[in-house]
C-alpha atoms as a PDB file:
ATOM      1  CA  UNK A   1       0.000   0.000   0.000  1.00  0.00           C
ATOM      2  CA  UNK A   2       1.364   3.489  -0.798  1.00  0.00           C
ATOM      3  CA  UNK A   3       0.942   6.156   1.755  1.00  0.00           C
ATOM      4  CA  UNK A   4       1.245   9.190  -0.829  1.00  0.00           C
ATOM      5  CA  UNK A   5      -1.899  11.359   0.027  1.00  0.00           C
ATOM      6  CA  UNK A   6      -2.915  14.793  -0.862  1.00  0.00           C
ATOM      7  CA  UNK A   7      -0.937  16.426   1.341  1.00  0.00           C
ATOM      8  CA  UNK A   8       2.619  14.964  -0.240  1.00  0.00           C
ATOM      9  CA  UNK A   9       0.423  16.126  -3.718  1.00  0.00           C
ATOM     10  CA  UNK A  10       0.458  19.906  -2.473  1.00  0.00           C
ATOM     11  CA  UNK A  11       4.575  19.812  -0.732  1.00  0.00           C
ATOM     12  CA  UNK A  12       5.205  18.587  -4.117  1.00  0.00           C
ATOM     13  CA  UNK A  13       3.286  21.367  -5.800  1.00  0.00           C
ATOM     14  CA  UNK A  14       4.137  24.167  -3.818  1.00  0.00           C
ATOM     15  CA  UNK A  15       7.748  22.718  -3.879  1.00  0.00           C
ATOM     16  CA  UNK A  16       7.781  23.344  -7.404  1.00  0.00           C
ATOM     17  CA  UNK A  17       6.385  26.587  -7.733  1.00  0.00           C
ATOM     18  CA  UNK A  18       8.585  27.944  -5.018  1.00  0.00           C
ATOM     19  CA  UNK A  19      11.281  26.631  -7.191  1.00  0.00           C
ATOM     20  CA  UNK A  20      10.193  27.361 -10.419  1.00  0.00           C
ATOM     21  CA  UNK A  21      10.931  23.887 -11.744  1.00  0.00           C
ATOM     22  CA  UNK A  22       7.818  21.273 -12.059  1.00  0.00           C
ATOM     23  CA  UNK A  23      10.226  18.430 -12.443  1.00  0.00           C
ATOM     24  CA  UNK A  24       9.766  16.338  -9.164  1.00  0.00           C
ATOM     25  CA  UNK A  25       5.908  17.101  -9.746  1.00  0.00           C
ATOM     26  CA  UNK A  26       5.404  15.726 -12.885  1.00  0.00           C
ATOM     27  CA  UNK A  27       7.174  13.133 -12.307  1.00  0.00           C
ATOM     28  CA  UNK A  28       3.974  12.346  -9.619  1.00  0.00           C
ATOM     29  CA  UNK A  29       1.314  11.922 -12.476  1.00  0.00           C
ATOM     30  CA  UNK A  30      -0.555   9.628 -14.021  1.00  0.00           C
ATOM     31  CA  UNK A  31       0.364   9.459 -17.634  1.00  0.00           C
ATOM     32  CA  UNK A  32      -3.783  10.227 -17.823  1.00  0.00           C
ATOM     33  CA  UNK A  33      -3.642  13.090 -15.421  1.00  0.00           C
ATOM     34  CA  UNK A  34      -6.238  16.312 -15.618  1.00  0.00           C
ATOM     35  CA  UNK A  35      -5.897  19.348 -14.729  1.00  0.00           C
ATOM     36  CA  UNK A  36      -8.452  22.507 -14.365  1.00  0.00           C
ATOM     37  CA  UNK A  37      -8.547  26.015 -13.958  1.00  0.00           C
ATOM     38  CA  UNK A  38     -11.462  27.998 -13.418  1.00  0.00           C
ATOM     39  CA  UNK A  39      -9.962  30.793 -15.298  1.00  0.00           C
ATOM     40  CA  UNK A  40      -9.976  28.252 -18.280  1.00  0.00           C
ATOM     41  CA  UNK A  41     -12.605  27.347 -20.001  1.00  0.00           C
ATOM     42  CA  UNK A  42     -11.013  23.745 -21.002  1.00  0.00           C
ATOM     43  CA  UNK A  43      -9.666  20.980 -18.991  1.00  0.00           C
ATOM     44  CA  UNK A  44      -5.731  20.370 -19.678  1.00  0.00           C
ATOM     45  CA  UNK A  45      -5.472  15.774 -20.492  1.00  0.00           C
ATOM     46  CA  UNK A  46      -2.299  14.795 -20.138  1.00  0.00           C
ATOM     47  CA  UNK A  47       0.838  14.308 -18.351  1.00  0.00           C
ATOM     48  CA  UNK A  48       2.306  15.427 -21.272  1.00  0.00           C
ATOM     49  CA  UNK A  49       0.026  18.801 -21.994  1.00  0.00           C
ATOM     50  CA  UNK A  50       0.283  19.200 -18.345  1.00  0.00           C
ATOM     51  CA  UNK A  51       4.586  19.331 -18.625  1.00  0.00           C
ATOM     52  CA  UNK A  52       4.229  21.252 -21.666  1.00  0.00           C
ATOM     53  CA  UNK A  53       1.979  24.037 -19.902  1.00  0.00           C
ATOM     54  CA  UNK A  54       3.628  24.329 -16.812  1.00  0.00           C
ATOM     55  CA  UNK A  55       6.903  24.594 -18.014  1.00  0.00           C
ATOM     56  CA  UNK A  56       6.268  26.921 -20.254  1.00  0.00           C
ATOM     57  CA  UNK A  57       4.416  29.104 -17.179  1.00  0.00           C
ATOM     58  CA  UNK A  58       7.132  28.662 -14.860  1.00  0.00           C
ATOM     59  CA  UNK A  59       9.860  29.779 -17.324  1.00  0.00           C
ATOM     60  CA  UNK A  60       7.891  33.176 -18.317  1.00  0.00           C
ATOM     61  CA  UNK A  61       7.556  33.516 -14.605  1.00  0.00           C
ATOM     62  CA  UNK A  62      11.277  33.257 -13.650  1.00  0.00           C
ATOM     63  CA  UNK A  63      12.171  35.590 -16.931  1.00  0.00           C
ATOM     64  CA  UNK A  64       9.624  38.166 -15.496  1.00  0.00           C
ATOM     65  CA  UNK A  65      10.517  37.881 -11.683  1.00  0.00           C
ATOM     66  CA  UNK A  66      14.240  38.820 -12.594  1.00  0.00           C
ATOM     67  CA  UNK A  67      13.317  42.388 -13.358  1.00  0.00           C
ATOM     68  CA  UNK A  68       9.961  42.420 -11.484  1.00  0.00           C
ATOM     69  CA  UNK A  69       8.978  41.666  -7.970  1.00  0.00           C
ATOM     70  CA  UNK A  70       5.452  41.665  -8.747  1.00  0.00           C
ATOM     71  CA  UNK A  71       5.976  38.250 -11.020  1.00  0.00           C
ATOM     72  CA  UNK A  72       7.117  36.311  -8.230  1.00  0.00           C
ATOM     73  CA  UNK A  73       4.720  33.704  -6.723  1.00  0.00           C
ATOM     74  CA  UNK A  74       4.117  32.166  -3.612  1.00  0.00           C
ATOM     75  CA  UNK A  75       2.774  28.312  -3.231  1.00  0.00           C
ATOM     76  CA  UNK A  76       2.293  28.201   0.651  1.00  0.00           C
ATOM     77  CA  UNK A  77       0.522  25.197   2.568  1.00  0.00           C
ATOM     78  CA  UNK A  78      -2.782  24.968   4.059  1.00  0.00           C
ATOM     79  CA  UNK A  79      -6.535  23.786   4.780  1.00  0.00           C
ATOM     80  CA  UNK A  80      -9.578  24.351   2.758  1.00  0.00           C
ATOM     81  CA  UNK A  81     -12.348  25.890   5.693  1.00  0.00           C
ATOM     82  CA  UNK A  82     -15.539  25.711   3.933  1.00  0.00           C
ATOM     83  CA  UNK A  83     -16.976  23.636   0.613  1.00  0.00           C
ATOM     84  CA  UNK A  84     -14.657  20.577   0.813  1.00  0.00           C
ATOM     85  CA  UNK A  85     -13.450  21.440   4.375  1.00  0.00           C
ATOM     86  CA  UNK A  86     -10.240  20.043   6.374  1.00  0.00           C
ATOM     87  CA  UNK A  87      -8.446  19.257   2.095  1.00  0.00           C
ATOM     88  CA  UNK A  88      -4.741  20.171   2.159  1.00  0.00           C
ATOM     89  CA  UNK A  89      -4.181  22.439  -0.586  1.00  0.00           C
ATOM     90  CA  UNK A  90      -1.928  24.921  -1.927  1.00  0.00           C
ATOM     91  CA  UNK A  91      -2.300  28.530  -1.716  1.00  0.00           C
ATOM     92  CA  UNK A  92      -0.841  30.696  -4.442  1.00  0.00           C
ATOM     93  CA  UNK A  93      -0.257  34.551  -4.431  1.00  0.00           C
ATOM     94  CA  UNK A  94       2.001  36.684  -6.638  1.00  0.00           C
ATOM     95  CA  UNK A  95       4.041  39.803  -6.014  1.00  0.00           C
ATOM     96  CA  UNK A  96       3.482  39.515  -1.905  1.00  0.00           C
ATOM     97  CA  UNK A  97       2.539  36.493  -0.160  1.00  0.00           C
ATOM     98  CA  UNK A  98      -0.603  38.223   0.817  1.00  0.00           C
ATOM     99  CA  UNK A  99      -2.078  38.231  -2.193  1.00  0.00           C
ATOM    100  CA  UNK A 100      -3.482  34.550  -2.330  1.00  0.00           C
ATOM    101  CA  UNK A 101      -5.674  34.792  -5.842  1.00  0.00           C
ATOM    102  CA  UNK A 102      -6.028  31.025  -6.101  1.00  0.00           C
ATOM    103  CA  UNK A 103      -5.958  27.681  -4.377  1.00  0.00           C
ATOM    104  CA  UNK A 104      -4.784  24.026  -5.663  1.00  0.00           C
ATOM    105  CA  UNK A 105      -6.576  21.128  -4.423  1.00  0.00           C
ATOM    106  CA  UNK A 106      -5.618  17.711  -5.387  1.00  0.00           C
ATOM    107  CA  UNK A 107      -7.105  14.371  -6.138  1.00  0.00           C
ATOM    108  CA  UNK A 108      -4.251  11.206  -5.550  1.00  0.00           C
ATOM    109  CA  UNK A 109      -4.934   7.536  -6.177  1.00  0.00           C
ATOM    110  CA  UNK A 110      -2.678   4.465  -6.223  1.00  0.00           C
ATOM    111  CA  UNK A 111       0.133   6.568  -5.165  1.00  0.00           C
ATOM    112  CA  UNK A 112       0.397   9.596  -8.236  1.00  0.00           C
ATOM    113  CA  UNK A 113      -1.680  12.589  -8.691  1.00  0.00           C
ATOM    114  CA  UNK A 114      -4.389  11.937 -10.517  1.00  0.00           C
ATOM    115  CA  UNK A 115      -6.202  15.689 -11.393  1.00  0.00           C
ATOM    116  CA  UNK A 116      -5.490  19.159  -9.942  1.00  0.00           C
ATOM    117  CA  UNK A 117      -7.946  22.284  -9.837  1.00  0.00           C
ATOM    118  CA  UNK A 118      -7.164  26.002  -9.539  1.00  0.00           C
ATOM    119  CA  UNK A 119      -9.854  27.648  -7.948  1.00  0.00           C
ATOM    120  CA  UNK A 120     -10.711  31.138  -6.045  1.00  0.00           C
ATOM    121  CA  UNK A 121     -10.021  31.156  -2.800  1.00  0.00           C
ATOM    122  CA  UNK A 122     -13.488  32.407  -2.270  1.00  0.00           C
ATOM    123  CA  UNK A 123     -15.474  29.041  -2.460  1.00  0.00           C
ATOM    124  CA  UNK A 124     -13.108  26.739   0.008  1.00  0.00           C
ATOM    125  CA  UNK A 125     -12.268  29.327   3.017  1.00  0.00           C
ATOM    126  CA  UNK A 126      -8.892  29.373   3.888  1.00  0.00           C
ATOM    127  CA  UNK A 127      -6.626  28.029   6.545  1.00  0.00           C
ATOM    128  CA  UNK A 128      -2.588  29.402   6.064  1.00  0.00           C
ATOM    129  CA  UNK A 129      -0.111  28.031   7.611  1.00  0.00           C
ATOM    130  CA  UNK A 130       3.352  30.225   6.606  1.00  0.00           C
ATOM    131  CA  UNK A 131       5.438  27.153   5.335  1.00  0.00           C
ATOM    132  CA  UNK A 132       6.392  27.409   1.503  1.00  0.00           C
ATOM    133  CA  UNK A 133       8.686  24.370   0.734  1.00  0.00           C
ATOM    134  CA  UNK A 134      11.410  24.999  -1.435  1.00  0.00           C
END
């Protein structure tokens, strides 16, 4: 039985953000893997669309966030408070750490990451808790 649960999901996704490199993420999906934005109108399929995407994000991020303060993002650690209560999830802000615009929830089975959604912070409370793994 593997013991990889939502929680490792969001270290591993806040680990890359705070990073800037989704390698040790991707490396936790399922070749079938979704993921789904509500700033998007269509659902990402794919490990592979997935790599392609958030590699591409995280490198116009890093180019911006040399010159530009406000580019930098956050991924901090924490608990959804209302809608799907008590989920570890990832909070993300950019330019200060107190701007938290969005919030990652996972879904995990067998061991891998099966789906991710971005959604506003709005609908699923919000419980921070000041770590940001790097």
């Amino acid at each position: 039985m593997n013991d990889f649960i939502e929680a490792d999901a969001a270290r591993a996704f806040a680990r890359a953000w705070n990073r800037l490199d989704p390698t040790e993420f991707l490396n936790l999906l399922i070749p079938e893997a979704r993921y789904a934005s509500q700033w998007v109108f269509d659902e990402l399929e794919g490990k592979q669309a997935i790599a392609d995407y958030l590699t591409a994000k995280m490198r116009t991020i890093k180019n911006h966030a040399l010159h530009n303060p406000s580019a930098k993002v956050f991924a901090e650690l924490g608990k959804t408070t209302t809608g799907l209560a008590g989920r570890d999830c990832v909070f993300m802000a950019q330019g200060r750490k107190e701007n938290v615009t969005a919030v990652v929830l996972f879904e995990v089975e067998g061991g891998m990451i099966k789906r991710y959604d971005l959604c506003i912070p709005e609908l699923l409370g919000v419980i921070r808790s000041g770590v940001y793994p790097i």
